[in-house]
Protein backbone atom coordinates (compact mmCIF):
# COMPACT_ATOMS: atom_id res chain seq x y z
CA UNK A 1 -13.22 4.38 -36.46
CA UNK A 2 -15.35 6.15 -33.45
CA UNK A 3 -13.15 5.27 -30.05
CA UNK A 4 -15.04 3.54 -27.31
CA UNK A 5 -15.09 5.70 -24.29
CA UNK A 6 -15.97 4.53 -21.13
CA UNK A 7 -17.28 6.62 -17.58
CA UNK A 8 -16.13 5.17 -14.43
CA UNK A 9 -19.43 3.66 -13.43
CA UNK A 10 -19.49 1.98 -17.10
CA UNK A 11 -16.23 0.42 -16.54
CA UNK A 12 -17.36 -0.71 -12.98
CA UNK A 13 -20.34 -2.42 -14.47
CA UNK A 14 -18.43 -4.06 -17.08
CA UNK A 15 -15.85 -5.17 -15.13
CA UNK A 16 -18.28 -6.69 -12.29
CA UNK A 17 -20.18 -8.57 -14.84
CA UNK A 18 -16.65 -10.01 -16.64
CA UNK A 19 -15.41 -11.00 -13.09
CA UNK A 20 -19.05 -12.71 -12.62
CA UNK A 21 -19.77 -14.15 -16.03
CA UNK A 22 -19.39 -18.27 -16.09
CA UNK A 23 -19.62 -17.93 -20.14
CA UNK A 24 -16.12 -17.42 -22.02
CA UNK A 25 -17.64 -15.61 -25.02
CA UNK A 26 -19.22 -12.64 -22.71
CA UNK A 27 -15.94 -12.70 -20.87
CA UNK A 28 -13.95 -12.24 -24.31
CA UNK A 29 -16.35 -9.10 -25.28
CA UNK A 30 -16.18 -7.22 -22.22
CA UNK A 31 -12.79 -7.80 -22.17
CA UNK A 32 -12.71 -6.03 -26.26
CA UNK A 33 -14.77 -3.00 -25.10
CA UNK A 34 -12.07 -2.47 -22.06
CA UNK A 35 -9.34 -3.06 -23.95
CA UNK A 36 -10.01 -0.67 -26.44
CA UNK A 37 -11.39 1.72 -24.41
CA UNK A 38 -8.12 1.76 -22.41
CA UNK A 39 -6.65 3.15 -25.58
CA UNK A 40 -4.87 -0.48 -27.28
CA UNK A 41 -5.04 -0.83 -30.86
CA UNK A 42 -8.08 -2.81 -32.11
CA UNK A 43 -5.37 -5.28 -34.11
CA UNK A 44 -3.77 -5.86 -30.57
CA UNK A 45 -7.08 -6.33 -28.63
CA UNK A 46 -8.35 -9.17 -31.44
CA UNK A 47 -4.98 -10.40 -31.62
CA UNK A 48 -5.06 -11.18 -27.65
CA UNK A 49 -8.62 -12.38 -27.93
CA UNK A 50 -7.73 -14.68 -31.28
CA UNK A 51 -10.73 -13.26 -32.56
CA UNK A 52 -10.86 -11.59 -36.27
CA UNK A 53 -11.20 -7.55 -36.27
CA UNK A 54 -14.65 -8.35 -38.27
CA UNK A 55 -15.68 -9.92 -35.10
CA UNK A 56 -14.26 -7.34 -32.83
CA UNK A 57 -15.86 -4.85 -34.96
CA UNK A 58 -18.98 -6.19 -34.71
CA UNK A 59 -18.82 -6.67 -30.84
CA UNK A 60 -17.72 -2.50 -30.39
CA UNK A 61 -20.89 -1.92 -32.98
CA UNK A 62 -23.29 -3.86 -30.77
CA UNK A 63 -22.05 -2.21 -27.60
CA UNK A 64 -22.00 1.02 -29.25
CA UNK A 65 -25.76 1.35 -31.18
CA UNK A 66 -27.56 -1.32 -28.37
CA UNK A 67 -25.63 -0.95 -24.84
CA UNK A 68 -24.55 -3.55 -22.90
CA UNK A 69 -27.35 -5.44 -22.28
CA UNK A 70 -27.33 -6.10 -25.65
CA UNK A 71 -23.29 -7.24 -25.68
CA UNK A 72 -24.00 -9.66 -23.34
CA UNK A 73 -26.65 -11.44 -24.65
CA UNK A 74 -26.25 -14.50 -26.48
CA UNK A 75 -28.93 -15.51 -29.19
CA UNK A 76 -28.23 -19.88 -29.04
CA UNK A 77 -29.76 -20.32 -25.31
CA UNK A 78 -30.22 -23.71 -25.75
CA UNK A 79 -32.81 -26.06 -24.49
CA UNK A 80 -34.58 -24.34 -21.99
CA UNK A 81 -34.94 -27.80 -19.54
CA UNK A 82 -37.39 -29.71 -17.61
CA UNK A 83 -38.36 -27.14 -14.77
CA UNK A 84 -40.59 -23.95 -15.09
CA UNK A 85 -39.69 -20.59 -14.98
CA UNK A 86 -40.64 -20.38 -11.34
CA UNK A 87 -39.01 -23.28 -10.40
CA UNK A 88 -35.65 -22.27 -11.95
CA UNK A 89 -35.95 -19.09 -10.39
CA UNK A 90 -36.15 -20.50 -7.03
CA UNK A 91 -33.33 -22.47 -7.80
CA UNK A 92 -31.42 -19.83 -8.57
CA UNK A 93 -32.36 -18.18 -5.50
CA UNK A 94 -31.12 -21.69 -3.36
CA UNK A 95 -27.77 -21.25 -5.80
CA UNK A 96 -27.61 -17.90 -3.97
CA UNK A 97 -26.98 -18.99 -0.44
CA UNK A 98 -24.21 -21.28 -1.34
CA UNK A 99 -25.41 -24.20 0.29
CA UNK A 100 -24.78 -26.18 -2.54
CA UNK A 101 -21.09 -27.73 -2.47
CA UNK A 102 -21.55 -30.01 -5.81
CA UNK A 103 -23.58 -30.86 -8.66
CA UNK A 104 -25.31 -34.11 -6.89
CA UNK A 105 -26.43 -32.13 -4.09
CA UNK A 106 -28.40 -29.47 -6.47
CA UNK A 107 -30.02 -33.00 -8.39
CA UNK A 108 -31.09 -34.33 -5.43
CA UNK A 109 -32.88 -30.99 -4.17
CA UNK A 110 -34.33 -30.63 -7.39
CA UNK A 111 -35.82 -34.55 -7.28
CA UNK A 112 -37.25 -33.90 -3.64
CA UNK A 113 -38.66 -30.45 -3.95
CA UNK A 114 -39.77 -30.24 -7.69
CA UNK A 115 -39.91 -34.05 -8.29
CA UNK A 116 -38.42 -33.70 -11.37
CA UNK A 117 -35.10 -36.28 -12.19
CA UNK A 118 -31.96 -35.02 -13.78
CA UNK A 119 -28.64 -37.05 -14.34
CA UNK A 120 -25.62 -35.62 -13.51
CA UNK A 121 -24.67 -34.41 -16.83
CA UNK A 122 -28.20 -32.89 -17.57
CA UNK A 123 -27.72 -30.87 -14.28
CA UNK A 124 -24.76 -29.33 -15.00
CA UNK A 125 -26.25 -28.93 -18.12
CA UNK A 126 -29.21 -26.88 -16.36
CA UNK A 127 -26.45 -25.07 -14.13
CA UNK A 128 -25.05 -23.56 -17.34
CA UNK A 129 -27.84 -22.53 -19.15
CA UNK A 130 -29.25 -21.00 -15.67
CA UNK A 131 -25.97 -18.71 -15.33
CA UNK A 132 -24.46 -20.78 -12.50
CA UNK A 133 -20.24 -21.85 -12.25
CA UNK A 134 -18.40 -23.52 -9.74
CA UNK A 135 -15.96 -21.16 -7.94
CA UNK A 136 -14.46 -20.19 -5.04
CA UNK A 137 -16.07 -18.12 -2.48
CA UNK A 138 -15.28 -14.54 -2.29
CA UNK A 139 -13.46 -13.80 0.95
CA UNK A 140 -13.78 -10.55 3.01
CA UNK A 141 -12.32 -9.36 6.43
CA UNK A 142 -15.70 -8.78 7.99
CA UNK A 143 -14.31 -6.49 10.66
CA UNK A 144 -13.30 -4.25 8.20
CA UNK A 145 -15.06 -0.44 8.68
CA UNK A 146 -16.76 0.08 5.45
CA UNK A 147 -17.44 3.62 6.44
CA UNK A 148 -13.95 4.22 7.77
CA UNK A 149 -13.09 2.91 3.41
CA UNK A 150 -15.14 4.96 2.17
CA UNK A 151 -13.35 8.18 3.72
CA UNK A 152 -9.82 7.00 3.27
CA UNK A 153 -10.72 6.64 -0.56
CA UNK A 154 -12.70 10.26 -0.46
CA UNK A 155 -8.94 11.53 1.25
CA UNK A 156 -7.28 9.51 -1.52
CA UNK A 157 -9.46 11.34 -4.18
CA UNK A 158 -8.86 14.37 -2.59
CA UNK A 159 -4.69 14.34 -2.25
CA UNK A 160 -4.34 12.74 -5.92
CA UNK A 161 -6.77 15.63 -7.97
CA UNK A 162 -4.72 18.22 -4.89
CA UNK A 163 -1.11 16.80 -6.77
CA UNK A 164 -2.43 17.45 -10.56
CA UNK A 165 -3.40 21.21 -9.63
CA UNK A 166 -1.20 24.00 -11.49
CA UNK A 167 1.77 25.00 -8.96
CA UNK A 168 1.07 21.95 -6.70
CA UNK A 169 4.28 20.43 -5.00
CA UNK A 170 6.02 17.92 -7.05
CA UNK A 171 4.77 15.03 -5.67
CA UNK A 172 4.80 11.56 -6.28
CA UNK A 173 2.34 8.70 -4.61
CA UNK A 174 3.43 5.26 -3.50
CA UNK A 175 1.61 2.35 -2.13
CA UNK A 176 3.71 0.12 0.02
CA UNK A 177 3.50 -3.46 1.40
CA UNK A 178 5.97 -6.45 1.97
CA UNK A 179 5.61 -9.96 -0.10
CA UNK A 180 7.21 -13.00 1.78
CA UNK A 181 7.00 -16.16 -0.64
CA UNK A 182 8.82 -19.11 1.24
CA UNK A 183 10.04 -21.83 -1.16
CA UNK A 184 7.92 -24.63 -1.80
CA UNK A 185 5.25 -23.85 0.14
CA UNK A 186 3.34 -21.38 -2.13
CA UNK A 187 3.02 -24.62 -4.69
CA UNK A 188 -0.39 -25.82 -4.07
CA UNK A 189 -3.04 -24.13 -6.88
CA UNK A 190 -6.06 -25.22 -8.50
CA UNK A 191 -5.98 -26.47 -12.27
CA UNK A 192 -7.81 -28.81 -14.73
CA UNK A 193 -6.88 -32.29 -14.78
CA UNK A 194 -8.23 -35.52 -16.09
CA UNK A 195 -10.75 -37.61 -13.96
CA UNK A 196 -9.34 -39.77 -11.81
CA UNK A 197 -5.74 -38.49 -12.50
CA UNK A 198 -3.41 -37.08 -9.44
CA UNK A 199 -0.96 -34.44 -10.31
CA UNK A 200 1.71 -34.42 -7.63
CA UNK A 201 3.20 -31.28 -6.94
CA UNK A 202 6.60 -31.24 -4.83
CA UNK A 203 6.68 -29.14 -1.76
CA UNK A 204 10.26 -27.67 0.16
CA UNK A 205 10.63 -27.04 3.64
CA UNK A 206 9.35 -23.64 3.66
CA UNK A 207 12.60 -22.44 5.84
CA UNK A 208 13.74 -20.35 2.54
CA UNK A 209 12.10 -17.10 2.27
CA UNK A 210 12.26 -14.32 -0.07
CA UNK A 211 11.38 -11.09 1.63
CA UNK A 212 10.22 -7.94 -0.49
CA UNK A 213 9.45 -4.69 0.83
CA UNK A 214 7.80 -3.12 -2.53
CA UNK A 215 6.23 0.31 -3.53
CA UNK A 216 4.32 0.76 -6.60
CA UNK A 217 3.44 4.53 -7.99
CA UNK A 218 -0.09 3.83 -9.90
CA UNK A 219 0.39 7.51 -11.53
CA UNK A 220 3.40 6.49 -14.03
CA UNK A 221 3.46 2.44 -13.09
CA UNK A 222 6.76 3.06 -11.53
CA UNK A 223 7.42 -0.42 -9.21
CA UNK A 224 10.62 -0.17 -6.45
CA UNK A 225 11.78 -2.69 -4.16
CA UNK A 226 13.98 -4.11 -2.00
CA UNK A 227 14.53 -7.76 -1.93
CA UNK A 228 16.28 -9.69 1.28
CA UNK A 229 17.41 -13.02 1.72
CA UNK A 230 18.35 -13.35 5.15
CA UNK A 231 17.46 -10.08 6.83
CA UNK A 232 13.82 -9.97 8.26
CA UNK A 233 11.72 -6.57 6.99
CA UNK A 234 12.33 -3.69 9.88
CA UNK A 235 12.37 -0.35 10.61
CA UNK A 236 15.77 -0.71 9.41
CA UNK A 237 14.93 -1.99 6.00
CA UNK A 238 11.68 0.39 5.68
CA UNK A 239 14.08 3.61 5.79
CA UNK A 240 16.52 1.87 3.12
CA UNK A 241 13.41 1.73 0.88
CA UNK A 242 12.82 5.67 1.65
CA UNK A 243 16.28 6.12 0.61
CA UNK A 244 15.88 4.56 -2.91
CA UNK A 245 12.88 6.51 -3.19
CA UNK A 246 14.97 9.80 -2.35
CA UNK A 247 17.63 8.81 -4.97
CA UNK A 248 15.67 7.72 -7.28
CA UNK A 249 13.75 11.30 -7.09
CA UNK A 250 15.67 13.57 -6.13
CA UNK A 251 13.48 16.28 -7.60
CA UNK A 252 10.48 15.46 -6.26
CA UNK A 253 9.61 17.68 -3.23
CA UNK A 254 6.65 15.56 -1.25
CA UNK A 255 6.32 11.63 -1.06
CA UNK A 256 3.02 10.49 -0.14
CA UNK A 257 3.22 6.19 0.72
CA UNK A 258 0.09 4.96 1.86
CA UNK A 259 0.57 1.85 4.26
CA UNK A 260 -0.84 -0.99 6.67
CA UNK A 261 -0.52 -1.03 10.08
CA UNK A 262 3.04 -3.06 10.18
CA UNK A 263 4.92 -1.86 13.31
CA UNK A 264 7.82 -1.46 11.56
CA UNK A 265 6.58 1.27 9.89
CA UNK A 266 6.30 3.27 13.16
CA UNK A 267 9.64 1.97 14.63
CA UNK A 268 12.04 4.96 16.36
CA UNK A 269 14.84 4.83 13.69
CA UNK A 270 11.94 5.46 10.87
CA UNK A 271 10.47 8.26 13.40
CA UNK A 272 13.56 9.57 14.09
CA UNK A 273 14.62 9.49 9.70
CA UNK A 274 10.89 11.22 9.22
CA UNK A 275 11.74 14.33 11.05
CA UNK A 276 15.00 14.74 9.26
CA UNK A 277 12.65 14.25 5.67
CA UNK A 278 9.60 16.16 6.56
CA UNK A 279 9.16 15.51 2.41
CA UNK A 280 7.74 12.13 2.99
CA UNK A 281 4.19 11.35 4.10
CA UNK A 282 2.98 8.44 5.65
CA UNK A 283 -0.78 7.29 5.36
CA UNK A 284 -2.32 4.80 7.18
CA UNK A 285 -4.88 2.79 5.78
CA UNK A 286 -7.75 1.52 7.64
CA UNK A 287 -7.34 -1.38 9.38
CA UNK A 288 -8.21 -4.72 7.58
CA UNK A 289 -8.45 -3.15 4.64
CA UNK A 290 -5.77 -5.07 2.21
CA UNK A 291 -8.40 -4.08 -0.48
CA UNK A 292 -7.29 -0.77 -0.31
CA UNK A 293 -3.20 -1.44 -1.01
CA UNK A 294 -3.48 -1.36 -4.70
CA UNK A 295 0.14 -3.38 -4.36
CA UNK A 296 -1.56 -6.31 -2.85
CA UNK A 297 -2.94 -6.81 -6.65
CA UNK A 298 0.21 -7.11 -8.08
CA UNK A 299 1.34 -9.51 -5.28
CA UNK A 300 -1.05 -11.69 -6.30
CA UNK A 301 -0.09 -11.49 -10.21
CA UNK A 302 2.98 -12.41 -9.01
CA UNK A 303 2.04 -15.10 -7.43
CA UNK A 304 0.11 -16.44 -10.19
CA UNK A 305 3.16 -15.53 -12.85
CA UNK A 306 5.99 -16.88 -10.57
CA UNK A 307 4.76 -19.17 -7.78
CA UNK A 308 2.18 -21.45 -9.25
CA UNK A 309 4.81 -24.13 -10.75
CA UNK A 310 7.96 -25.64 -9.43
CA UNK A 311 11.40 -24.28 -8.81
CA UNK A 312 14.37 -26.60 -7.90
CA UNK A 313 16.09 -24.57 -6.27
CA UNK A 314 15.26 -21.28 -3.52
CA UNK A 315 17.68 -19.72 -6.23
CA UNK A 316 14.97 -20.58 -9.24
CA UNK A 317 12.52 -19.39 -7.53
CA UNK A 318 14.31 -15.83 -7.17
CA UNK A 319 14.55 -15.86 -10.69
CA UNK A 320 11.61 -16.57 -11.51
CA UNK A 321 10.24 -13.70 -9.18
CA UNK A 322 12.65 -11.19 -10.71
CA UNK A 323 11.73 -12.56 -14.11
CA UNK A 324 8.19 -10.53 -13.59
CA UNK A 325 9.27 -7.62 -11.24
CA UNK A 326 11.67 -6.88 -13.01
CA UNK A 327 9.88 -6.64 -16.49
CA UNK A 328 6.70 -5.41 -15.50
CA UNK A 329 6.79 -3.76 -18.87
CA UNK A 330 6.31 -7.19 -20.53
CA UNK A 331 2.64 -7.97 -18.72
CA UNK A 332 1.56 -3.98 -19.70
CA UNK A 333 -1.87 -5.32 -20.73
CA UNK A 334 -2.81 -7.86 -18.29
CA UNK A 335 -1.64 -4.93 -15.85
CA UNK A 336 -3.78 -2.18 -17.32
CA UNK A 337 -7.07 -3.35 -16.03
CA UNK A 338 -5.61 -4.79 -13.39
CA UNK A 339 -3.73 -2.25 -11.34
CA UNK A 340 -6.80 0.89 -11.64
CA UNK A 341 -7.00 3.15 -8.63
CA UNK A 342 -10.46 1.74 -8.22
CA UNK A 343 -10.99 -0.11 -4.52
CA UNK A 344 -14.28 -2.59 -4.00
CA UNK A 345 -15.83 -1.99 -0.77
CA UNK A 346 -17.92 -4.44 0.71
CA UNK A 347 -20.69 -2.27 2.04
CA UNK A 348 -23.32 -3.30 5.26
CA UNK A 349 -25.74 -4.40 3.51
CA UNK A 350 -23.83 -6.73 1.86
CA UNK A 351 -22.34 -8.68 5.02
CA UNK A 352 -24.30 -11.60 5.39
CA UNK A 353 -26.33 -11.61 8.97
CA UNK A 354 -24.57 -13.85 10.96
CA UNK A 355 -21.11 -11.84 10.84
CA UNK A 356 -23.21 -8.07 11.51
CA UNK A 357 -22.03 -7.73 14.96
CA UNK A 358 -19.75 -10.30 15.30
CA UNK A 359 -16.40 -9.57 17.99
């Protein structure tokens, strides 16, 4: 069988359209071309998919011979609706500003400035076939430097291809960040339910809170953490985490651990345990720039895997956090596309006008 290879920029663009795809069967091929591409088995890939290989075959053929234009393009469009092409284009170009909060608002727009009726389930209807979902916004620190990013992830480039060189320094690359998930309080997600019905979802005080101080090695996957029940994360704790690091390595002769701006990091007893280890490396990453920590990702799975549901006890919910970091080997292929040393930038040009400038 001829392997699917993928160039960065090709697995940019197919990510970016799976992320922004509202239809499940696009979703479900790009998903096939990266998963095979990131060298799974094609019997694993359909298996995950609960597609047939025929149909996964078919899907690597198309994407193969035509390109992805062609893989994403479905051939049952469906009715094509009451408004011209025009007119659904400048819909599409209201859908873009986000003023709409709800289907009714979009069918009343399109009754006063196309006078043309829809009921509410023939304008969801028109939403679909026009490429529109309902989602949440995207959020972004808008005083974020995209230009300061873009060098730290040039410097990144730079010090990971300077580690792989022949005679290079054994060196091994961390990124590090603390996780504080306080009992009961990180309860409240989003899901499906029935219309009308209220799913009740028990809340704790939020007094309990597990604190993690976590670094995560994106050359080998290797995850290392402390985890503290009723100490508070300080310079203290920060050095205790360079000494598992040491111990766990003892070979290695540089540490690079690229880091926020928490002031612990800079606190006189890490200073002080720096200049004794002139082996370890601190970089700073711009600031607002949690899009740069590639460990902030796997808080979030973590979140998702471990918080979203209920825990009787502060104790369950330790559990059930150690449950995932401590088998990150069990999620290897939800983790494979989702922990890539690959950073989104929000660039200028894409701030909207009315945060350019902003104090």
């Amino acid at each position: 069988m001829t392997p699917i290879q993928l160039t960065r920029e090709q697995r940019q663009e197919i990510e970016r359209r799976r992320k922004a795809s509202p239809d499940r069967r696009i979703y479900e091929r790009l998903t096939a071309v990266l998963g095979v591409a990131a060298g799974r088995t094609r019997a694993d890939v359909a298996d995950l998919l609960g597609v047939s290989l025929t149909q996964l075959g078919e899907w690597l053929r198309v994407f193969r011979n035509q390109g992805l234009d062609a893989l994403c393009t479905l051939h049952n469009k469906g009715d094509p609706g009451n408004l011209t092409a025009a007119q659904l284009e400048h819909l599409k170009d209201e859908i873009r500003t986000g003023r709409f909060r709800n289907a009714e608002q979009i069918r009343s727009w399109l009754a006063d400035t196309f006078g043309v009726p829809y009921t509410s389930s023939g304008v969801k209807q028109l939403l679909k076939r026009a490429g529109a979902s309902y989602h949440k916004v995207t959020g972004f620190l808008w005083k974020a430097d995209p230009d300061q990013q873009h060098e730290f992830v040039a410097h990144y480039e730079r010090q990971k291809a300077a580690a792989k060189r022949s005679g290079a320094q054994r060196t091994r690359r961390y990124f590090v960040d603390a996780c504080h998930p306080l009992w009961g309080l990180e309860l409240v997600y989003a899901c499906w339910l029935l219309v009308g019905q209220r799913f009740l979802a028990g809340m704790g005080s939020g007094r309990k809170r597990l604190n993690i101080l976590g670094a995560y090695c994106p050359e080998d996957q290797e995850y290392l953490d402390l985890r503290l029940t009723r100490d508070n994360i300080n310079g203290e704790q920060f050095v205790n985490l360079l000494r598992l690091l040491r111990a766990t390595h003892p070979e290695t002769a540089r540490f690079v651990l690229y880091l926020d701006g928490a002031r612990y990091y800079g606190a006189p007893v890490v200073k002080a345990w720096l200049r004794r280890h002139p082996e370890f490396e601190l970089e700073r990453l711009p600031t607002y720039s949690p899009n740069l920590n590639l460990i902030e990702r796997l808080w979030k799975f973590l979140r998702g895997r471990a918080l979203s549901r209920w825990h009787p006890s502060f104790e369950a919910m330790q559990e059930a956090v150690s449950e995932v970091l401590d088998h990150l080997g069990d999620y290897r292929t939800e983790l494979a596309t989702l922990m890539v040393e690959e950073f989104h930038i929000v660039e200028k040009a894409e701030v909207p006008v009315e945060y350019r400038g902003a104090a």
